[in-house]
Protein backbone atom coordinates (compact mmCIF):
# COMPACT_ATOMS: atom_id res chain seq x y z
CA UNK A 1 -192.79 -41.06 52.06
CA UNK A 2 -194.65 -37.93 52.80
CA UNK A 3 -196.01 -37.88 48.99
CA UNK A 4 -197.63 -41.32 50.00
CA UNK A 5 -198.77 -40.13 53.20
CA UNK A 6 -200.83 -37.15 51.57
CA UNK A 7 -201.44 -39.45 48.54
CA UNK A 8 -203.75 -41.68 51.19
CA UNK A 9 -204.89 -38.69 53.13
CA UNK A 10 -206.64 -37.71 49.86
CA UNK A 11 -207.95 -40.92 49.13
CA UNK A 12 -209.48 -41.59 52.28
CA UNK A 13 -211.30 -38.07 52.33
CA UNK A 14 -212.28 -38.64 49.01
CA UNK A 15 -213.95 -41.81 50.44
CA UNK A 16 -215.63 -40.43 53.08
CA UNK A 17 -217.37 -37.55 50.86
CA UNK A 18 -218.52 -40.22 48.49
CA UNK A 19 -219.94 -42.49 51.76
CA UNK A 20 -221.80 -38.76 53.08
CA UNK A 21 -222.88 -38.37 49.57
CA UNK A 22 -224.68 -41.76 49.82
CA UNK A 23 -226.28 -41.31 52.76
CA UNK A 24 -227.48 -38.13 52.64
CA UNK A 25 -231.19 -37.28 52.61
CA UNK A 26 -232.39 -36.75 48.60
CA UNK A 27 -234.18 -33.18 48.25
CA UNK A 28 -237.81 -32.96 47.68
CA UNK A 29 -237.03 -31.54 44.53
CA UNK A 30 -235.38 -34.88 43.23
CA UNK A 31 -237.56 -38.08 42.86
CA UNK A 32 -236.45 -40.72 45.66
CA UNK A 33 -235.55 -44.03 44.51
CA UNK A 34 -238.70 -46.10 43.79
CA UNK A 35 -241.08 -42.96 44.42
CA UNK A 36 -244.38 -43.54 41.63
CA UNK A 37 -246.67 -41.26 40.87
CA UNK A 38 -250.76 -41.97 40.93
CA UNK A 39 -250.81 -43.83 38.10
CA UNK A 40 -247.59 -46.12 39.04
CA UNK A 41 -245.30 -44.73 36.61
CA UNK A 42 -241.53 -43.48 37.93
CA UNK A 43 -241.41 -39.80 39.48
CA UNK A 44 -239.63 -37.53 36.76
CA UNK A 45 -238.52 -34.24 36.99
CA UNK A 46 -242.02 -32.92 36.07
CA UNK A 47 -243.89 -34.87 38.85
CA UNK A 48 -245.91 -32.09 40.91
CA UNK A 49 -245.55 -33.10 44.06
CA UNK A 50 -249.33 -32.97 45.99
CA UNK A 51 -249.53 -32.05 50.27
CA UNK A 52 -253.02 -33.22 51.48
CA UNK A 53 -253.78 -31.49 54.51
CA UNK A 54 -257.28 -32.67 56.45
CA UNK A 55 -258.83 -30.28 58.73
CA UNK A 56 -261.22 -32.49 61.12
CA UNK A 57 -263.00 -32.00 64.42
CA UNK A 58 -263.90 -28.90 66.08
CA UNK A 59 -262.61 -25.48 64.86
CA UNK A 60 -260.45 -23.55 67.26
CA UNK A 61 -259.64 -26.41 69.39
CA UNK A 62 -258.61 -29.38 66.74
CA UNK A 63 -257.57 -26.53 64.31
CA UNK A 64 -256.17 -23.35 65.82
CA UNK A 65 -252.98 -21.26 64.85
CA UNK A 66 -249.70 -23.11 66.89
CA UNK A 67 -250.48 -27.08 65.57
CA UNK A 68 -250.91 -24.90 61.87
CA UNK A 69 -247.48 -23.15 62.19
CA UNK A 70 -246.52 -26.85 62.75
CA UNK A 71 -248.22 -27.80 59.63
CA UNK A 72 -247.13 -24.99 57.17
CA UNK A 73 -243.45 -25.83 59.02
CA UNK A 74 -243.92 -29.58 57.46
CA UNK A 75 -245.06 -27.79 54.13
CA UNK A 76 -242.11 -25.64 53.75
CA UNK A 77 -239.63 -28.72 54.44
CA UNK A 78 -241.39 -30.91 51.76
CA UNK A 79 -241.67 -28.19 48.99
CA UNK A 80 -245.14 -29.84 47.18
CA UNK A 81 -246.06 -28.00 44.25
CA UNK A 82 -249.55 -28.02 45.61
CA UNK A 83 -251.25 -27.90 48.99
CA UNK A 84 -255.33 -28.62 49.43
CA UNK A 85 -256.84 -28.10 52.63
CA UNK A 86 -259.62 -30.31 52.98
CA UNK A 87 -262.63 -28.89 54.97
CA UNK A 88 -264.20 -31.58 56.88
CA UNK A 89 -265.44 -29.93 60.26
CA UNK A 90 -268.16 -30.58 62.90
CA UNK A 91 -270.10 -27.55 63.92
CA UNK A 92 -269.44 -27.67 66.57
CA UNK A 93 -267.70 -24.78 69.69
CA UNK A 94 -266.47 -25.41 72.89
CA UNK A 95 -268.48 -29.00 72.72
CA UNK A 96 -271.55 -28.31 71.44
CA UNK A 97 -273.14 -29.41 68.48
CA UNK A 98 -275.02 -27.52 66.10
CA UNK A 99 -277.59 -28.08 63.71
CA UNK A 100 -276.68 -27.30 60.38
CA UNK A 101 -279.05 -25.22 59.19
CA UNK A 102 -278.89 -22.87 61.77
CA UNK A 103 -276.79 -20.01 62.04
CA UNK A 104 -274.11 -19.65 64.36
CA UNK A 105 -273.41 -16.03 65.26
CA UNK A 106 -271.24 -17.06 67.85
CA UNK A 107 -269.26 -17.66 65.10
CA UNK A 108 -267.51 -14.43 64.28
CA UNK A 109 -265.79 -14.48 68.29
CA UNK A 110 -263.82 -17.02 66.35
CA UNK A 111 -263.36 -14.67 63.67
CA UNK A 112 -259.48 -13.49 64.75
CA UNK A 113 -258.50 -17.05 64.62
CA UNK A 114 -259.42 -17.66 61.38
CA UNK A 115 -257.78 -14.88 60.36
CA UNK A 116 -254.33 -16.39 62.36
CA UNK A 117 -254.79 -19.76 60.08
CA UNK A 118 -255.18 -17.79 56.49
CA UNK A 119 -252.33 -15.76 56.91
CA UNK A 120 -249.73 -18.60 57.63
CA UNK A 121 -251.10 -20.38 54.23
CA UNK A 122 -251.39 -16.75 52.33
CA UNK A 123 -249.27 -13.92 53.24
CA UNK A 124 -246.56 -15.66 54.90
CA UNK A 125 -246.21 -17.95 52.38
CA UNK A 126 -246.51 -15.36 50.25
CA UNK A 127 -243.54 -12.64 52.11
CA UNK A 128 -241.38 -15.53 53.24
CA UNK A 129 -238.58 -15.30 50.57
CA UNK A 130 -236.97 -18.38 52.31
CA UNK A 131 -239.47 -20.86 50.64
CA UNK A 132 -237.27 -22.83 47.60
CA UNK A 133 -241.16 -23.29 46.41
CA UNK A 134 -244.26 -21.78 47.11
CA UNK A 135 -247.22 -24.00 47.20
CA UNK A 136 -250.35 -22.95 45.10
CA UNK A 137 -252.72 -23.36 47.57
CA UNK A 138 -256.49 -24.98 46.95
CA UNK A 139 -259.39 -25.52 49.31
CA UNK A 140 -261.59 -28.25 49.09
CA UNK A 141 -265.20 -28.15 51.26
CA UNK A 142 -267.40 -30.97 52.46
CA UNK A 143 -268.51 -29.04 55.80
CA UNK A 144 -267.43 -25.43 56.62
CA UNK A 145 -270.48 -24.24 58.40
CA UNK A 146 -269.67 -22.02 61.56
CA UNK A 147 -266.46 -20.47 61.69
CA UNK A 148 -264.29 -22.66 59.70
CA UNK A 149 -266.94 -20.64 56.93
CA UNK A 150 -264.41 -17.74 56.92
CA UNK A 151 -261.19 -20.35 55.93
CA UNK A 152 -262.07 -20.71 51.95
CA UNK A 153 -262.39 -17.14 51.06
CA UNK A 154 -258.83 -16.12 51.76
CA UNK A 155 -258.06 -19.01 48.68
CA UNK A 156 -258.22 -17.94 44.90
CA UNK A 157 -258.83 -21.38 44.35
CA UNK A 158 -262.17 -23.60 45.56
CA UNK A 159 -263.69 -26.85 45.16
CA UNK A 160 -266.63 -28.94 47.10
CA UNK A 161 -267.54 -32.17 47.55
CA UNK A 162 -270.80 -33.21 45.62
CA UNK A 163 -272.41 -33.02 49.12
CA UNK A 164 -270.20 -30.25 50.58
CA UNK A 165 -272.06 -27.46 52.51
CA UNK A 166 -270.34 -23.54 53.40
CA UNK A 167 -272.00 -21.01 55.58
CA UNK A 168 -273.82 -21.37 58.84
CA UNK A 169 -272.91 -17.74 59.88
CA UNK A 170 -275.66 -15.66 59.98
CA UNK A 171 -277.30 -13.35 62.19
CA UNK A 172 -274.14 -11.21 62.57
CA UNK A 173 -276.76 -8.63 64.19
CA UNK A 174 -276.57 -11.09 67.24
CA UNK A 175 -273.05 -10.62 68.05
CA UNK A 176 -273.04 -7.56 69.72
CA UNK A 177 -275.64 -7.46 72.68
CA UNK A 178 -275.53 -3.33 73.53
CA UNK A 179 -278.53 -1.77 73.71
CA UNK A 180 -277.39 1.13 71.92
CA UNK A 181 -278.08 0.87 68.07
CA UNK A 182 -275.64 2.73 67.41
CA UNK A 183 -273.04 1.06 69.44
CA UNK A 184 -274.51 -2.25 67.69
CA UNK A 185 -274.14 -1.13 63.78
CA UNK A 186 -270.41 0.51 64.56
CA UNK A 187 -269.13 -2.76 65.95
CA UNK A 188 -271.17 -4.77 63.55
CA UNK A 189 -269.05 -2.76 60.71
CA UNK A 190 -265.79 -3.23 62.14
CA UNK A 191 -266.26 -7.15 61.91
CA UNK A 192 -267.87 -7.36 58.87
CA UNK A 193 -265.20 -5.78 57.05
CA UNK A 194 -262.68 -7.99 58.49
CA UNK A 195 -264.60 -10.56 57.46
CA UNK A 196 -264.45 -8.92 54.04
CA UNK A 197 -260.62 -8.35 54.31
CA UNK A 198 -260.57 -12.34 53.50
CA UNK A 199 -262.72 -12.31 50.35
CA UNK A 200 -260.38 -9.94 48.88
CA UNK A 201 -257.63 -11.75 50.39
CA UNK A 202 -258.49 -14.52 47.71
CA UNK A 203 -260.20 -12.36 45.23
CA UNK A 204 -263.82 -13.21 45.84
CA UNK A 205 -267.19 -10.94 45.65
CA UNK A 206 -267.65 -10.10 49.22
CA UNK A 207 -271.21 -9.42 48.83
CA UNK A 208 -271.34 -13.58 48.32
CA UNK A 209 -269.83 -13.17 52.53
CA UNK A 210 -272.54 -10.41 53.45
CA UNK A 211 -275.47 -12.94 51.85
CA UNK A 212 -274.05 -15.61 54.30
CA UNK A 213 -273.68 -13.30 57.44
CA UNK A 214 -276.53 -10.12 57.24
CA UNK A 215 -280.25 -10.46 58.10
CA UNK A 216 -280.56 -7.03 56.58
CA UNK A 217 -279.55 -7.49 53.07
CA UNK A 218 -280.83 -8.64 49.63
CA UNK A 219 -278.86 -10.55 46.71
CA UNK A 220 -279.94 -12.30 43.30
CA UNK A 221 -278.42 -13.09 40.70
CA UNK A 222 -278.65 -13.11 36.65
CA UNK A 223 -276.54 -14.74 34.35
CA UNK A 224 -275.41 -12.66 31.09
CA UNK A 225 -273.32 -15.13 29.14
CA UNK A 226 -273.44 -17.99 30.98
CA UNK A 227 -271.23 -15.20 33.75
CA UNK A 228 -273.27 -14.50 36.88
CA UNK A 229 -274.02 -11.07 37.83
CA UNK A 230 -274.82 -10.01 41.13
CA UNK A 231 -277.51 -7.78 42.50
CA UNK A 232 -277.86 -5.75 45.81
CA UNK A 233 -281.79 -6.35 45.73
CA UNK A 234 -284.83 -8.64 44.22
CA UNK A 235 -284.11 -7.82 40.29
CA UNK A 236 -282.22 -10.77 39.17
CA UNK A 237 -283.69 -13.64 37.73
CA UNK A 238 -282.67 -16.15 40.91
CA UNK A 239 -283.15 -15.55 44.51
CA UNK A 240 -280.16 -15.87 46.68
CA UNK A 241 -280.88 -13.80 50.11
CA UNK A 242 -284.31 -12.29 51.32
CA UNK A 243 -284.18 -9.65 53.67
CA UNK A 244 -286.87 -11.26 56.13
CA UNK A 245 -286.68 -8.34 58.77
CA UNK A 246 -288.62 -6.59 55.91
CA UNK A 247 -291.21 -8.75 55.83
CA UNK A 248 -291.74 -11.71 58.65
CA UNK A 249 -293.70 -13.33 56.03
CA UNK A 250 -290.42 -14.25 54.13
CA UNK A 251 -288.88 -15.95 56.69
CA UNK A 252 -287.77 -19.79 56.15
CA UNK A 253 -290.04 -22.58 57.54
CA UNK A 254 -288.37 -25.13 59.76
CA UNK A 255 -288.82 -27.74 56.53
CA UNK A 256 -287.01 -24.97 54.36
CA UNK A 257 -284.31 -24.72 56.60
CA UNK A 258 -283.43 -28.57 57.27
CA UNK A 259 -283.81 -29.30 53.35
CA UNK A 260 -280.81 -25.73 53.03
CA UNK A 261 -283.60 -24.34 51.10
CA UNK A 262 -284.03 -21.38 52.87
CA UNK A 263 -282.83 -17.94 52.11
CA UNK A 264 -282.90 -15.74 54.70
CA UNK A 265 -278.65 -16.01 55.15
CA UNK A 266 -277.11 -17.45 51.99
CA UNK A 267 -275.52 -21.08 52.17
CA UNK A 268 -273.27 -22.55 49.45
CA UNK A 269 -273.59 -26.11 48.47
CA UNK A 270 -271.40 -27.46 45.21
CA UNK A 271 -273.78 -26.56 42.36
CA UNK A 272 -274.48 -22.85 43.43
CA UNK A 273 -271.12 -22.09 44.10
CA UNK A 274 -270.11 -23.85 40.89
CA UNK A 275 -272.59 -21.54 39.46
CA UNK A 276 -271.90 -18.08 40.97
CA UNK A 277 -268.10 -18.80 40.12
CA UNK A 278 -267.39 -19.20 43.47
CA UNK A 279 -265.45 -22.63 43.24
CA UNK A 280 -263.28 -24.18 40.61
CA UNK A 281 -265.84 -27.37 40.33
CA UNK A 282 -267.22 -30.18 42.15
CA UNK A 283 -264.42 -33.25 43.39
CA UNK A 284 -265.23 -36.06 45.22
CA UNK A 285 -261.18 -36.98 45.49
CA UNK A 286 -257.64 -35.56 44.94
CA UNK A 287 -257.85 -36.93 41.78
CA UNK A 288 -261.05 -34.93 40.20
CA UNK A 289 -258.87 -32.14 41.62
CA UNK A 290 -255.83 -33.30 40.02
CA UNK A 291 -257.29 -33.89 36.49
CA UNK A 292 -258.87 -29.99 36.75
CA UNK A 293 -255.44 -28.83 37.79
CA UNK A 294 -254.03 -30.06 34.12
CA UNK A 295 -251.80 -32.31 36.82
CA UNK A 296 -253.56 -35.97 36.84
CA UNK A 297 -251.15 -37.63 34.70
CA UNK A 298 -248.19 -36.76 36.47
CA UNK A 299 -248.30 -36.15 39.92
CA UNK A 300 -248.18 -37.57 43.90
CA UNK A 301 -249.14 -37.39 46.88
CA UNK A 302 -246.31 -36.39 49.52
CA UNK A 303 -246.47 -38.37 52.78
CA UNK A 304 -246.57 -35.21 55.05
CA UNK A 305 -246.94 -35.23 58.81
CA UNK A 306 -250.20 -33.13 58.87
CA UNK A 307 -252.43 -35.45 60.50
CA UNK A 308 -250.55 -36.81 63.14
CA UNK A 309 -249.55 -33.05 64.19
CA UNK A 310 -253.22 -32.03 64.29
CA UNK A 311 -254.18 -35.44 66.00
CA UNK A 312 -251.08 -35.09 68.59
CA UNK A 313 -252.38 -30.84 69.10
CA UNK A 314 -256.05 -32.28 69.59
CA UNK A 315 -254.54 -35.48 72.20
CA UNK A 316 -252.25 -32.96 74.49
CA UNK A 317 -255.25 -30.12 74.76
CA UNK A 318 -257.60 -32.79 76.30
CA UNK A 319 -254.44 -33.70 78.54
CA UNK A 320 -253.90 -30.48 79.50
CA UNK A 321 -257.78 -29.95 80.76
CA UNK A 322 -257.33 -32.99 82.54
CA UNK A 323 -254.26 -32.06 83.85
CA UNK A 324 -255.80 -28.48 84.80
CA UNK A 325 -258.37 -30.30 86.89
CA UNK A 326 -256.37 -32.37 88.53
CA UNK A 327 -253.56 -29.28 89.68
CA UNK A 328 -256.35 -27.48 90.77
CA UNK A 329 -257.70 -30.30 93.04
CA UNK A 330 -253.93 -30.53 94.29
CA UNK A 331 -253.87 -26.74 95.29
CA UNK A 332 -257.16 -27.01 97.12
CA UNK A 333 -256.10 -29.97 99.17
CA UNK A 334 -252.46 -28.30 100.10
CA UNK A 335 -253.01 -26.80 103.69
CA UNK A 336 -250.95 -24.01 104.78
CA UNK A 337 -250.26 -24.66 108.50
CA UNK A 338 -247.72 -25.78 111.18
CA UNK A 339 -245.78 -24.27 114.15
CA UNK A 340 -243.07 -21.78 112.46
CA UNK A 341 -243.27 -19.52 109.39
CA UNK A 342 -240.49 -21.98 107.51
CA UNK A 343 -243.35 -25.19 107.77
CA UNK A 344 -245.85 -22.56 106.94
CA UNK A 345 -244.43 -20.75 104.05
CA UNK A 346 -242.75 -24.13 102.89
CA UNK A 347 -246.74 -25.19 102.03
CA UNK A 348 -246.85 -21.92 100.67
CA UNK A 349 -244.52 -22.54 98.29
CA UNK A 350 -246.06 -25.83 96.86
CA UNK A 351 -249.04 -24.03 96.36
CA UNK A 352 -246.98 -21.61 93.92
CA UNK A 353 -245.44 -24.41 92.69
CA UNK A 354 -248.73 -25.94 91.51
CA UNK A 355 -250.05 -22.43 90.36
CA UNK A 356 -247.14 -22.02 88.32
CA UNK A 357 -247.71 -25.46 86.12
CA UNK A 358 -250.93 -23.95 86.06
CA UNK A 359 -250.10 -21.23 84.32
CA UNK A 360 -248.06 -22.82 81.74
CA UNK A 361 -250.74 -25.18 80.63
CA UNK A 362 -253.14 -22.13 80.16
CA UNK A 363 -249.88 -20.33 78.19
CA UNK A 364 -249.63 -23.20 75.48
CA UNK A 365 -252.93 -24.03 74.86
CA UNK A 366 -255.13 -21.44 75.79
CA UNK A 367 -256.32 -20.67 72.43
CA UNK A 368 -258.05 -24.60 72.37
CA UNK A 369 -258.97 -25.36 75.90
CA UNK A 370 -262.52 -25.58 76.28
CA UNK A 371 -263.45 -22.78 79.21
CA UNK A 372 -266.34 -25.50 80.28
CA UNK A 373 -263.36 -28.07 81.30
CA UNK A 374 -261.89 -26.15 83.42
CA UNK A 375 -264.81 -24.10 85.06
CA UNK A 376 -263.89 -20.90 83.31
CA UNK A 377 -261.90 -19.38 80.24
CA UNK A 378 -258.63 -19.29 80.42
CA UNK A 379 -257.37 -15.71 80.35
CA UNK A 380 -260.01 -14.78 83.14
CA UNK A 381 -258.24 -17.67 84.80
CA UNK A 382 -254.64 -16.03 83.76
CA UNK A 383 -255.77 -13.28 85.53
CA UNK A 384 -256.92 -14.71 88.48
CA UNK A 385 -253.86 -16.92 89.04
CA UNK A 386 -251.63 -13.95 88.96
CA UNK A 387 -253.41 -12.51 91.74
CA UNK A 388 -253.92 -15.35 93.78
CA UNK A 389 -249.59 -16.11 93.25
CA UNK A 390 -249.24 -12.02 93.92
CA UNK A 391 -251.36 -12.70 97.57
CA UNK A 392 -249.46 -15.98 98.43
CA UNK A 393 -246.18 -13.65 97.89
CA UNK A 394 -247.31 -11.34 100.39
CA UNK A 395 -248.34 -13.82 103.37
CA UNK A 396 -244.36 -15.33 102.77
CA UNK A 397 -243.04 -11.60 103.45
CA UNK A 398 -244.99 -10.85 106.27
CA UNK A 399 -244.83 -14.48 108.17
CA UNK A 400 -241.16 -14.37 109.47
């Protein structure tokens, strides 16, 4: 009797492995049941496995570092052999528009934050030895002008769109408004070679960055071998920058400009960067990119959740301005009044109340809140809050 009692204790675990092994979740690394590649044929073993991610909108409010970590989270649990970042931005900051031919110096306050977005898709990638697969990482450019500019450097690995523009960050001398030349050209230094830091990051000639971002420098270019080689002056056999504060003669005309023929701050479109081995080649869709990976035969595109976290990150920061507006109106109409300290201080503490909610909307998305929405940016308004909840604490202690 006990045999048979153990006997059917072991069959029925037996079962119940074999029912979790049937509904468990497949891994990324093994084809899911009716999964087809581009082409329509069956995923195999040596399907690479394709993560689209599309970078949209405004840069440092649509794109900014916390919905990325979201977005390189998503990567890490779908394992794709490849990841391309598609570079589609407005040029646009903090709601205004830009023309794109002009430079943006304003550009390079957003500097740190593109710095925050390369290293989650380079070095941590790269140092986080809990990956199962690293990603080769690609960039792909149809409009990078502004800050998103810095993004493709940091990647070995570049492509554009037959109409894809990549600069719009000139006049770096701009940045800095002390009147002490000295002052100017130290702190001009310090960002350019930040700047620099991602070229290297991604193994690219920064002097292709200074061309984009100095008045006050000179670049051509010759080609020995069908292999550009760069030049630090006017001695190659094509023009890329003019140094126009040598000569106000050289500067562009308006016509130059709007046509991206100009030259006093370089600007990449797909055949010059094709040509100074900048990018890998020109695509017009995943699969040009695919076929000059060696990968078009055999590979898919994984069904990540990349656009809805950047479109849910860009929904709740225009919630949260509205919701900053509408706190503040709430403090300003609480009155602090009545007959004993209790009624009094009891107003008092709604007002904290409201300061506090305050506060954490400015904690989570600080980084994207446009100052404009809320009359002011938001770590002056940190600041300011913690005073104002500092001087509401003191009125409670002293009216007992």
């Amino acid at each position: 009797m006990k045999r048979n009692w153990l006997n059917a204790l072991a069959v029925s675990l037996l079962a119940l492995a074999g029912s979790a092994a049937a509904t468990a979740q497949p891994s990324p690394e093994k084809a899911d049941a009716g999964e087809k590649t581009v082409t329509g044929d069956p995923v195999n073993a040596e399907t690479k496995r394709v993560y689209v991610v599309n970078f949209r909108g405004e840069f440092g409010r649509d794109v900014s570092a916390t919905p990325m970590k979201r977005v390189i989270a998503d990567i890490k649990k779908m394992q794709p052999d490849y990841v391309i970042f598609r570079l589609d931005f407005e040029f646009t900051h903090q709601g205004d528009t830009k023309e794109g031919y002009m430079p943006d110096p304003m550009a390079y306050w957003q500097l740190e934050t593109a710095r925050q977005i390369t290293t989650l898709y380079t070095e941590e990638i790269a140092n986080d030895q809990t990956w199962a697969k690293k990603p080769h990482v690609v960039m792909w450019v149809r409009r990078a002008l502004g800050a998103p500019a810095f993004l493709p450097f940091a990647a070995q690995d570049i492509y554009y769109t037959s109409d894809g523009l990549h600069g719009g960050i000139g006049a770096i001398e701009m940045v800095h408004g002390s009147p002490s030349k000295r002052v100017r050209e130290k702190m001009i230094g310090i960002v350019m070679a930040r700047a620099e830091g991602l070229a290297q990051m991604g193994g690219h000639d920064s002097r292709i960055l200074k061309a984009m971002a100095q008045s006050r420098y000179k670049l051509s270019v010759s080609y020995a071998g069908g292999k550009p080689v760069l030049h630090e002056d006017y001695t190659g056999d094509e023009l890329l920058k003019e140094d126009a504060t040598e000569d106000e003669s050289l500067r562009d005309t308006l016509e130059d400009r709007i046509r991206f023929k100009g030259n006093d701050w370089l600007t990449l479109n797909a055949e010059r960067a094709l040509k100074l081995g900048f990018s890998r080649g020109t695509a017009d869709s995943v699969d040009e990119i695919a076929f000059d990976l060696g990968i078009n035969r055999n590979y898919m595109l994984v069904k990540g959740r990349a656009d809805r976290i950047l479109a849910q990150w860009s929904e709740d920061v225009t919630k949260a301005e509205e919701q900053f507006q509408n706190l503040w109106r709430d403090y300003g109409e609480i009155q602090v009044n009545g007959e004993t300290a209790n009624e009094r201080n009891q107003q008092r503490g709604r007002q904290m109340g409201v300061l506090r909610r305050i506060q954490n909307l400015l904690k989570d998305y600080k980084e994207a809140i446009n100052p404009r929405a809320i009359r002011g940016a938001p770590d002056n308004w940190e600041t300011e809050i913690e005073i104002m909840m500092e001087q509401i604490k003191q009125q409670i202690r002293v009216d007992r």
